[in-house]
C-alpha atoms as a PDB file:
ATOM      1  CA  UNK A   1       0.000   0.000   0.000  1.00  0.00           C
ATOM      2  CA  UNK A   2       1.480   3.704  -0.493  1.00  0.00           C
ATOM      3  CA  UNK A   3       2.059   5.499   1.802  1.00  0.00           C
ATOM      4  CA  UNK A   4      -0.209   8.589   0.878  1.00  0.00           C
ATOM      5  CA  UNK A   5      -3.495   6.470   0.910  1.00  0.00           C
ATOM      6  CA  UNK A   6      -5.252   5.805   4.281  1.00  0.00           C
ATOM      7  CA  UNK A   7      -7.920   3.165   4.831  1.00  0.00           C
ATOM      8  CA  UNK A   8     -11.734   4.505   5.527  1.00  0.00           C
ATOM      9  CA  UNK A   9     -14.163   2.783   7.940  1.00  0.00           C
ATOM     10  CA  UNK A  10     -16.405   2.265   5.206  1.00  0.00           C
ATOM     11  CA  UNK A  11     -19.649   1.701   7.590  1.00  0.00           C
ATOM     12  CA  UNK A  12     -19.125   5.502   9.400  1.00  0.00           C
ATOM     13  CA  UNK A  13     -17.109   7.744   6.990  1.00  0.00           C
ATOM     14  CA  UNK A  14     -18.579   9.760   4.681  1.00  0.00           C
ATOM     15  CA  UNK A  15     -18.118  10.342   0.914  1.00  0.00           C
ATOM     16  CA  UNK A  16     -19.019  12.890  -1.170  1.00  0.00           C
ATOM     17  CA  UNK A  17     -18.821  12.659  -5.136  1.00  0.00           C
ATOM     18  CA  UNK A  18     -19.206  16.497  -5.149  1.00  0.00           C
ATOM     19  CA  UNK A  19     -15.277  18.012  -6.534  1.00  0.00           C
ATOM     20  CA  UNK A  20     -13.743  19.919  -9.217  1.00  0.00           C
ATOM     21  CA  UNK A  21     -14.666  17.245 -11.830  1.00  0.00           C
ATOM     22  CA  UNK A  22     -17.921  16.936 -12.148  1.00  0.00           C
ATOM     23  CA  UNK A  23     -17.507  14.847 -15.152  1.00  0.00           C
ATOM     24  CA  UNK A  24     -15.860  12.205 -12.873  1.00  0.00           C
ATOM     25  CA  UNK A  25     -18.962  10.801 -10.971  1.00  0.00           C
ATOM     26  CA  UNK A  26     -20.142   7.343 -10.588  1.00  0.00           C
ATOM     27  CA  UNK A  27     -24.116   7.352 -11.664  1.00  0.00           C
ATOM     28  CA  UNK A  28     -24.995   4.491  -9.966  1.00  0.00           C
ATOM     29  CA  UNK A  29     -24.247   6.226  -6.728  1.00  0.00           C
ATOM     30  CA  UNK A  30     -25.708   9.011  -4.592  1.00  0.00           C
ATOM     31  CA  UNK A  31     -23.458  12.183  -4.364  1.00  0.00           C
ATOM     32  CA  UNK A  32     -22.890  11.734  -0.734  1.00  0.00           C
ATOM     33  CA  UNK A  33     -23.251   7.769   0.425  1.00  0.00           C
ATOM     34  CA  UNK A  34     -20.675   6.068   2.587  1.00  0.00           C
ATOM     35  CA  UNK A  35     -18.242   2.817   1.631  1.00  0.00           C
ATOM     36  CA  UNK A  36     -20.609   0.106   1.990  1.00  0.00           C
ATOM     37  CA  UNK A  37     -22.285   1.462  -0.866  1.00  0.00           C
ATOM     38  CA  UNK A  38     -19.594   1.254  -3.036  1.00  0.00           C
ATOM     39  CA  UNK A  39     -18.883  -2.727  -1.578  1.00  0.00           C
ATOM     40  CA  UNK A  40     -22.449  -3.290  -2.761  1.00  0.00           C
ATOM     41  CA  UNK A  41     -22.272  -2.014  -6.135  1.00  0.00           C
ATOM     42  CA  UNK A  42     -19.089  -4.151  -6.765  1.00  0.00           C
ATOM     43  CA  UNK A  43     -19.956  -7.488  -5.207  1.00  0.00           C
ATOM     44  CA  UNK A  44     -23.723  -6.792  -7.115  1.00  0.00           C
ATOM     45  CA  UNK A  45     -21.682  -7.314 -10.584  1.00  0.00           C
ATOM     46  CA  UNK A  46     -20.410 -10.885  -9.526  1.00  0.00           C
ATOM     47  CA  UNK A  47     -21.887 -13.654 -10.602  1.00  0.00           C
ATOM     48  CA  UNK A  48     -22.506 -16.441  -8.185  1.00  0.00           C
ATOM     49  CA  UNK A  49     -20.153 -18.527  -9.005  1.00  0.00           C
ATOM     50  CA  UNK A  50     -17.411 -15.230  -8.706  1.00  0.00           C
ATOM     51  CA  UNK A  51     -18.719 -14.748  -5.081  1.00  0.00           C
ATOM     52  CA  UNK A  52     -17.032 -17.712  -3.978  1.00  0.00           C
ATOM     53  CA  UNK A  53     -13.684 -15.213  -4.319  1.00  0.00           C
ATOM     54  CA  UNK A  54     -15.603 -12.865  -1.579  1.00  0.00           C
ATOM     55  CA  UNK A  55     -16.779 -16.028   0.813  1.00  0.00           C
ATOM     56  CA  UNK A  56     -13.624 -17.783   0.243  1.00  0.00           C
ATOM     57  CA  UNK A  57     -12.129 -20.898  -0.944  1.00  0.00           C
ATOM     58  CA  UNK A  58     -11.002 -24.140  -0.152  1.00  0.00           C
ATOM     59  CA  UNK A  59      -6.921 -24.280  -1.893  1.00  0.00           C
ATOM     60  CA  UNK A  60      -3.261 -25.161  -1.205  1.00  0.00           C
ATOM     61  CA  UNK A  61      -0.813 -22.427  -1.378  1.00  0.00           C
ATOM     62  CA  UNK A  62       2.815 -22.721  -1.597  1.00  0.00           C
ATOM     63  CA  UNK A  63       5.165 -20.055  -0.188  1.00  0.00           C
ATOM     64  CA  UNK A  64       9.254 -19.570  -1.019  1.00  0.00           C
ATOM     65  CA  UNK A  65      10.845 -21.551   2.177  1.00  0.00           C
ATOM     66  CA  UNK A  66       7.354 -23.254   3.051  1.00  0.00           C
ATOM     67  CA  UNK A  67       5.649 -26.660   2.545  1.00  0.00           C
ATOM     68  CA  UNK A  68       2.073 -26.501   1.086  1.00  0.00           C
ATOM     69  CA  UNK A  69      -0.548 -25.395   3.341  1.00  0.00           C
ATOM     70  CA  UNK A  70      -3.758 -26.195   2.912  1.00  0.00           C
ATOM     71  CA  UNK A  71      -6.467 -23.976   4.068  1.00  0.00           C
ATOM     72  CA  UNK A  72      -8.920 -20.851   2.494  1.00  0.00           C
ATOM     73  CA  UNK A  73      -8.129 -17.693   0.313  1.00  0.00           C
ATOM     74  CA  UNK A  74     -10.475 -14.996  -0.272  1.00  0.00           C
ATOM     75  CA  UNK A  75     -10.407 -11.479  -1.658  1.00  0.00           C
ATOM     76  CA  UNK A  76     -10.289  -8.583   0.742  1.00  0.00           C
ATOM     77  CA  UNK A  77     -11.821  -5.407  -0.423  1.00  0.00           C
ATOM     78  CA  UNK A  78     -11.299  -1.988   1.598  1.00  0.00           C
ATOM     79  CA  UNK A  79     -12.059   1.409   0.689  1.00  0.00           C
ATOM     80  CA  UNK A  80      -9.126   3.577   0.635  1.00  0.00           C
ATOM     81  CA  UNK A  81      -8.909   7.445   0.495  1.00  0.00           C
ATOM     82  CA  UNK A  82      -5.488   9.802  -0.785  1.00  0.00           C
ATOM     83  CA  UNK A  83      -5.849  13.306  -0.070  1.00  0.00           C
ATOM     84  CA  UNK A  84      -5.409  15.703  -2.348  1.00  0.00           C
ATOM     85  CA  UNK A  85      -2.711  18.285  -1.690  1.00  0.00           C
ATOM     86  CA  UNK A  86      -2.411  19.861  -4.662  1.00  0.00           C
ATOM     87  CA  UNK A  87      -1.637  23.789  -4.901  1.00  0.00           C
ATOM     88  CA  UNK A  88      -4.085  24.618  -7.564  1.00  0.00           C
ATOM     89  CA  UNK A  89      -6.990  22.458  -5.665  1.00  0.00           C
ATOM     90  CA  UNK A  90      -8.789  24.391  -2.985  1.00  0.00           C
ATOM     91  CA  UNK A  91      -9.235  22.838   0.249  1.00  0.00           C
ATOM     92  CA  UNK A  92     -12.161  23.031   2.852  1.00  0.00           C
ATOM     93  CA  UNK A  93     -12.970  26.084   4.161  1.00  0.00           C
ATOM     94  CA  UNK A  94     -12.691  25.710   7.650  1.00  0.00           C
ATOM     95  CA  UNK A  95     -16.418  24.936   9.647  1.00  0.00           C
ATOM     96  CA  UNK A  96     -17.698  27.907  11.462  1.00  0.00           C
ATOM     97  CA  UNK A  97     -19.004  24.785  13.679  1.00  0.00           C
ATOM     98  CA  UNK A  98     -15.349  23.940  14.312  1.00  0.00           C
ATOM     99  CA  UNK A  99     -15.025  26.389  17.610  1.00  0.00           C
ATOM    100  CA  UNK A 100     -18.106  25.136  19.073  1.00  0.00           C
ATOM    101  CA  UNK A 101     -17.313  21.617  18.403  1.00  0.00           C
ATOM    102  CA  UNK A 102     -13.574  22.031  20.206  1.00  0.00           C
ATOM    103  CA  UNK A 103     -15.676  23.838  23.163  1.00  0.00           C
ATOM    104  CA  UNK A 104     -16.947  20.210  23.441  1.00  0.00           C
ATOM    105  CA  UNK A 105     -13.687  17.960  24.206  1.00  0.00           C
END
């Protein structure tokens, strides 16, 4: 993984598909959904027979310096985020919320 991207809790955060580019949106999704929406479009386009790769499978693997193990393999997917820091990209404006929220803690 590089070092730039960060992994989202993709029950809790929050996307947004408003940006610059409005021309790079996903249809099938709401502008503002969170990542288990995105899990669910993806494991929606595989067939039953491909969701065995989600659920996992019964296999052998072989690693350098190892004996076969036997055992399951299945394919992980996460939802990862890489901020943007570039100069000609506005950021946030900061939440006039923020002070009143930092009164909480």
């Amino acid at each position: 993984m590089d070092d730039n991207w960060i992994n989202l809790d993709p029950e809790n955060d929050v996307i947004s598909q408003k940006s610059n580019n409005v021309e790079n949106t996903i249809e099938a999704l709401p502008y503002i959904f969170n990542g288990m929406e995105i899990v669910d479009q993806v494991l929606n386009k595989f067939s039953e027979e491909e969701q065995v790769l989600i659920d996992g499978f019964e296999c052998k693997v072989l690693q350098p310096g190892k004996k076969w193990q036997i055992g399951k393999i299945r394919i992980n997917l996460k939802i990862e985020f890489q901020a943007d820091h570039s100069p000609d990209r506005p950021t946030e404006p900061e939440s006039p919320l923020d002070d009143i929220r930092k009164m909480d803690s």
